[in-house]
Protein backbone atom coordinates (compact mmCIF):
# COMPACT_ATOMS: atom_id res chain seq x y z
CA UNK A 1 -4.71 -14.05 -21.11
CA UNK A 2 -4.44 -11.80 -24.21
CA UNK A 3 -6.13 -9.26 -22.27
CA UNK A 4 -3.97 -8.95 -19.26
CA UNK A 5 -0.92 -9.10 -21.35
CA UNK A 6 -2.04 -6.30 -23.21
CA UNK A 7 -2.83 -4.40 -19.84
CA UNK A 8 0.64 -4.62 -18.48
CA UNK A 9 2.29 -4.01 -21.43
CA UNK A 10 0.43 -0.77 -21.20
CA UNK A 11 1.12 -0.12 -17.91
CA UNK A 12 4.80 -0.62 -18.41
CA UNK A 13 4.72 2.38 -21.45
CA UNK A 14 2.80 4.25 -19.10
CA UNK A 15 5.31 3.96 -16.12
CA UNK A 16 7.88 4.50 -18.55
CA UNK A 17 6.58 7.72 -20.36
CA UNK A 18 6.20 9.21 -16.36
CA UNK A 19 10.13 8.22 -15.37
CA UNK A 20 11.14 10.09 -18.74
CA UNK A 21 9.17 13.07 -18.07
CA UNK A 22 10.99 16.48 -16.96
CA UNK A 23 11.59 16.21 -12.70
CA UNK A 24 8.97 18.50 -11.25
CA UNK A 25 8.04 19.51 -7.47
CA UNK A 26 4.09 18.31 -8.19
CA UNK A 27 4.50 14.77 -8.50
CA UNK A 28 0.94 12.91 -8.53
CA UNK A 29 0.03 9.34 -9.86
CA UNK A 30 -3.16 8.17 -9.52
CA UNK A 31 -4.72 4.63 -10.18
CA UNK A 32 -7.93 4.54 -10.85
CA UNK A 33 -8.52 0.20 -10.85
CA UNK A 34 -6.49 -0.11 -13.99
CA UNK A 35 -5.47 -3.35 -11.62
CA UNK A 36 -8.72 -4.77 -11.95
CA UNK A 37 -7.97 -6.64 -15.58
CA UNK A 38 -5.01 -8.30 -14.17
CA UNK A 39 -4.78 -11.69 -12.01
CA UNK A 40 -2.92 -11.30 -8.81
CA UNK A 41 0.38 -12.74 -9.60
CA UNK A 42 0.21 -9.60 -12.00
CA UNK A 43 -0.88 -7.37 -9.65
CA UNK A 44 1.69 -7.94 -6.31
CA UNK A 45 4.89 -6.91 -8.99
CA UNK A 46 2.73 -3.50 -9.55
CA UNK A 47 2.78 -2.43 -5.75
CA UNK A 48 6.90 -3.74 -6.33
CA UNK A 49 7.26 -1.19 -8.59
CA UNK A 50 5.69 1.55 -7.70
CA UNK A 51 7.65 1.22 -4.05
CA UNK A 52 10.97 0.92 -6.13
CA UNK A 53 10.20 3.75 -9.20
CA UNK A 54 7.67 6.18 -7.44
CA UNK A 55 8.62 6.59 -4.02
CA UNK A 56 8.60 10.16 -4.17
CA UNK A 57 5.53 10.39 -5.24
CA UNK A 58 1.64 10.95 -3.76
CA UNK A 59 -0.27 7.95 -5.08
CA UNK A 60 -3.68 7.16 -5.16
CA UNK A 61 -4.68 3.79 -6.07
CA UNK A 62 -8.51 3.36 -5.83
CA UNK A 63 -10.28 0.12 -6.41
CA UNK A 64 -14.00 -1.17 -5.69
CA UNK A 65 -12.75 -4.84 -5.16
CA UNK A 66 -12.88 -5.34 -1.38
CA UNK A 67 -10.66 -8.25 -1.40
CA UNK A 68 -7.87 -6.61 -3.45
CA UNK A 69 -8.19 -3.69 -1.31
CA UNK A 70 -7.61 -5.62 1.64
CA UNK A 71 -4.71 -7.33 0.19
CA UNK A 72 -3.23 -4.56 -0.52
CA UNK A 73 -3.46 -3.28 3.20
CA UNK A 74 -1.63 -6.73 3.68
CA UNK A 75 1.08 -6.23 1.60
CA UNK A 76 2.00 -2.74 2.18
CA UNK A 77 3.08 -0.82 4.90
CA UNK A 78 1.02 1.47 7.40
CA UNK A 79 3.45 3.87 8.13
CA UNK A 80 3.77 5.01 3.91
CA UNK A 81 0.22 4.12 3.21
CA UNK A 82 -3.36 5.54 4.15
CA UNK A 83 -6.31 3.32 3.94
CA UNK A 84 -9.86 4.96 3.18
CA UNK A 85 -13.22 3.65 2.22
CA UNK A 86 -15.91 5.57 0.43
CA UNK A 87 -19.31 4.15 0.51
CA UNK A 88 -23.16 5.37 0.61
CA UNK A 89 -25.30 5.51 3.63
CA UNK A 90 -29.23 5.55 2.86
CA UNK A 91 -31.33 7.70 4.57
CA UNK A 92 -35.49 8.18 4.41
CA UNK A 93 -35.12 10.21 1.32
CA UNK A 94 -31.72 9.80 -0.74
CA UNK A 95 -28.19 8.69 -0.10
CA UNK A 96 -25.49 10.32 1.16
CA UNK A 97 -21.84 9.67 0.40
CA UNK A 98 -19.64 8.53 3.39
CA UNK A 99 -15.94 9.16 3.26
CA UNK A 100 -14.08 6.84 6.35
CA UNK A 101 -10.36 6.60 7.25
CA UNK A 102 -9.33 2.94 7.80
CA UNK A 103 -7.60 2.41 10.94
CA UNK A 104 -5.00 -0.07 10.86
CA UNK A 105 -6.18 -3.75 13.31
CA UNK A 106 -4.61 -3.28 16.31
CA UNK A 107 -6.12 0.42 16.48
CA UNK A 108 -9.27 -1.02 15.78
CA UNK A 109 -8.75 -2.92 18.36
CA UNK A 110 -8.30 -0.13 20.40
CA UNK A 111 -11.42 1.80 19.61
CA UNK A 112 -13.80 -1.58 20.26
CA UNK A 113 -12.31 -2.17 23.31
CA UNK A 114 -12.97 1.87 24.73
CA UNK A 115 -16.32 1.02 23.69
CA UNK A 116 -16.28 -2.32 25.92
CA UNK A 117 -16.97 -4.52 22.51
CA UNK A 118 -14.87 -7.14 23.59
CA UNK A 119 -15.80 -9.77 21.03
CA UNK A 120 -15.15 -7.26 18.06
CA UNK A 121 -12.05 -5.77 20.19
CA UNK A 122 -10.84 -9.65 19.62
CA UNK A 123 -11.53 -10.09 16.43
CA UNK A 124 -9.56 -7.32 15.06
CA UNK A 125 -6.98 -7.92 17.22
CA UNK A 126 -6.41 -11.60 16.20
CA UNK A 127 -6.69 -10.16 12.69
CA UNK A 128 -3.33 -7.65 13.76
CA UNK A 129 -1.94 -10.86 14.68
CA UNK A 130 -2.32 -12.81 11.87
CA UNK A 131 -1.24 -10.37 9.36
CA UNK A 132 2.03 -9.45 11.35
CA UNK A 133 3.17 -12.83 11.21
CA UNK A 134 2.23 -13.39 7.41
CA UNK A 135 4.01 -10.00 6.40
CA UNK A 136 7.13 -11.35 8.62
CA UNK A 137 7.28 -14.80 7.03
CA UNK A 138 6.73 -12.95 3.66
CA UNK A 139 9.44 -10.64 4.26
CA UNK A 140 11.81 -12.98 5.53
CA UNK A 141 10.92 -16.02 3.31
CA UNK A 142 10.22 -18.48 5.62
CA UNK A 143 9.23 -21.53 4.73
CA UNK A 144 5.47 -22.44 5.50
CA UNK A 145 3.96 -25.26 4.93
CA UNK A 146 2.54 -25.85 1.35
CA UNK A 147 -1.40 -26.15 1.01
CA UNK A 148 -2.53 -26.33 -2.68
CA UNK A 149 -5.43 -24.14 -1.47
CA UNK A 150 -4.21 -21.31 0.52
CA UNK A 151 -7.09 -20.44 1.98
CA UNK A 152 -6.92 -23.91 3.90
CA UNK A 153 -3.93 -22.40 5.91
CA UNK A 154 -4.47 -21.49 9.00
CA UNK A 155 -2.44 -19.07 11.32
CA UNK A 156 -0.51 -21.97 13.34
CA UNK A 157 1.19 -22.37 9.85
CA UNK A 158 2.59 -19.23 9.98
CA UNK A 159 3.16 -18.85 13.49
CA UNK A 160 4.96 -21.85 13.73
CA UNK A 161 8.07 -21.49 11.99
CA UNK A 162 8.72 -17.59 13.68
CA UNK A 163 8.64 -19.40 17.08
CA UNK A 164 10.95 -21.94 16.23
CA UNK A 165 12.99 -20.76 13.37
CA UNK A 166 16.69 -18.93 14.22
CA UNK A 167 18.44 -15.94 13.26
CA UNK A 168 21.86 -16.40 10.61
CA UNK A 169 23.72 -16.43 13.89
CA UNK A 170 21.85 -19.12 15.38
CA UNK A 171 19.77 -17.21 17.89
CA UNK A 172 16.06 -17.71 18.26
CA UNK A 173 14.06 -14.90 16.41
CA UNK A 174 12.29 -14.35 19.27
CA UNK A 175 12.69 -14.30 23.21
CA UNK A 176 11.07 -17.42 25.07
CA UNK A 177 8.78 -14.86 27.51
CA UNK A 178 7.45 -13.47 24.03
CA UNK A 179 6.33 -16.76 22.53
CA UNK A 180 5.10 -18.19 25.78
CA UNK A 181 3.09 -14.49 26.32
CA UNK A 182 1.63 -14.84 22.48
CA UNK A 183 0.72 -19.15 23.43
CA UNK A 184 -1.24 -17.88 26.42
CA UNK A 185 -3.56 -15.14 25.24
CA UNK A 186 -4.21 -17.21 21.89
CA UNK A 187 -5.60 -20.23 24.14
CA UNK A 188 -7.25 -17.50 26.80
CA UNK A 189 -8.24 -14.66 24.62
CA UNK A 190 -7.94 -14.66 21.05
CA UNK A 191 -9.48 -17.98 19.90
CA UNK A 192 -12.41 -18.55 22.26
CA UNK A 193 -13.40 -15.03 21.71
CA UNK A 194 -13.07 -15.11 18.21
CA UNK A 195 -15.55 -17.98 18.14
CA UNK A 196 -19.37 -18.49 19.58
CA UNK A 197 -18.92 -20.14 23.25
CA UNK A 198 -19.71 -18.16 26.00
CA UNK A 199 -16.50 -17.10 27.37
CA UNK A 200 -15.23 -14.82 30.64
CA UNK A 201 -12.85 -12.88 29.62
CA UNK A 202 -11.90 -9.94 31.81
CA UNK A 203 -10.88 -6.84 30.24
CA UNK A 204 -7.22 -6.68 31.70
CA UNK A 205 -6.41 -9.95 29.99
CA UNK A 206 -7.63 -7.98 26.68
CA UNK A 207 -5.07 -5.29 27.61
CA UNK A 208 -2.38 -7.29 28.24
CA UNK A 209 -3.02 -9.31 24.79
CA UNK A 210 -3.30 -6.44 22.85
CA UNK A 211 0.21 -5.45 24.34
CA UNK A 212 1.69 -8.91 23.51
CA UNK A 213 0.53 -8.27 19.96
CA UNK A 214 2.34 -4.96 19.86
CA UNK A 215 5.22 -6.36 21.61
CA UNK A 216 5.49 -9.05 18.98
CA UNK A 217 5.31 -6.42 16.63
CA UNK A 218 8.14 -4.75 18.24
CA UNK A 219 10.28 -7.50 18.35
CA UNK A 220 9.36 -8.86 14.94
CA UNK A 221 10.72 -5.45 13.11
CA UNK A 222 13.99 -5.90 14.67
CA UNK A 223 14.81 -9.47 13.03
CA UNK A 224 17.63 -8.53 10.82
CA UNK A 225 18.39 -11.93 8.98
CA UNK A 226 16.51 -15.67 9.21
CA UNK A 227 18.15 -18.70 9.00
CA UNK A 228 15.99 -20.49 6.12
């Protein structure tokens, strides 16, 4: 405990010493896992500030901690944020470095599908949908049901209130033909691919649920205010 208070207390001089510094056109911060001492409910407030203090500037923040890195991807957004993975491939004599640009899920999606995996194609794409919904009810601060163990929620729990929660005004958030679209290619498409039985699933009805996703998406972004 010592130890991570001592760690944000100097990240906060360091943050500080950059706001006071003379306003320059090069502005550069980069973050090499100085995250890695601190437990998450330290961390999230970090990616807060650096969205409210440093917007203007290029960040890096590098970590080898696969889950934080994929947290991270959760929390922020794709459009200000590039995702890339450097790892080593081994070859019959030495390794080589390998320098890959992480494609957001539903472009994953994409790519697995041109290449007719339709099991992976699934996969990713159920991951899109699952992390759309968490970032809404995160955003919005909808109430999900409470699970000491977070991990032991599953992605009805989130789903759930979006399809019947309302807007301020009273309005559904979202239009009946889009829930009813999502319920169909969840019980056709993305859980009995997602899982070992021997499914046949043709690739239109991929199509047409990776659409739904992005039309969820869509529709999703345009929620103004939640009725909690």
């Amino acid at each position: 405990m010592a130890l991570q208070k001592l760690s944000s207390i100097a990240l906060s001089i360091y943050f500080a010493a950059l706001l006071l510094q003379p306003d320059s056109a090069l502005k550069l911060l980069v973050l090499d896992d100085i995250l890695i001492g601190l437990d998450m409910s330290s961390r999230f407030p970090i990616l807060d500030i650096l969205e409210e203090y440093f917007s203007d500037y290029q960040i890096f923040l590098m970590t080898y901690d696969k889950t934080w890195y994929e947290m991270v991807k959760q929390r922020s957004d794709e459009k200000d944020w590039k995702y890339t993975e450097f790892y080593s491939k081994a070859t019959d004599e030495y390794e080589i470095p390998i320098c890959k640009e992480d494609a957001p899920y539903l472009e994953k999606a994409k790519e697995y599908l041109d290449e007719n995996d339709y099991k992976a194609c699934v996969i990713y794409l159920r991951t899109a949908f699952e992390e759309i919904i968490k970032k809404f009810c995160a955003k919005k601060g909808l109430r999900v049901r409470y699970c000491e163990n977070s991990k032991k929620l599953d992605t009805e729990d989130f789903w759930s209130p979006i399809k019947t929660g309302n807007t301020k005004e009273g309005d559904p958030l979202l239009d009946n033909k889009i829930v009813n679209t999502i319920e169909q290619y969840r019980t056709c498409v993305l859980n009995p691919l997602s899982h070992a039985a021997i499914v046949n699933v043709s690739r239109r009805e991929i199509e047409d649920s990776i659409k739904a996703v992005e039309d969820l998406k869509v529709a999703l972004a345009e929620v103004k205010s939640v009725q909690r």
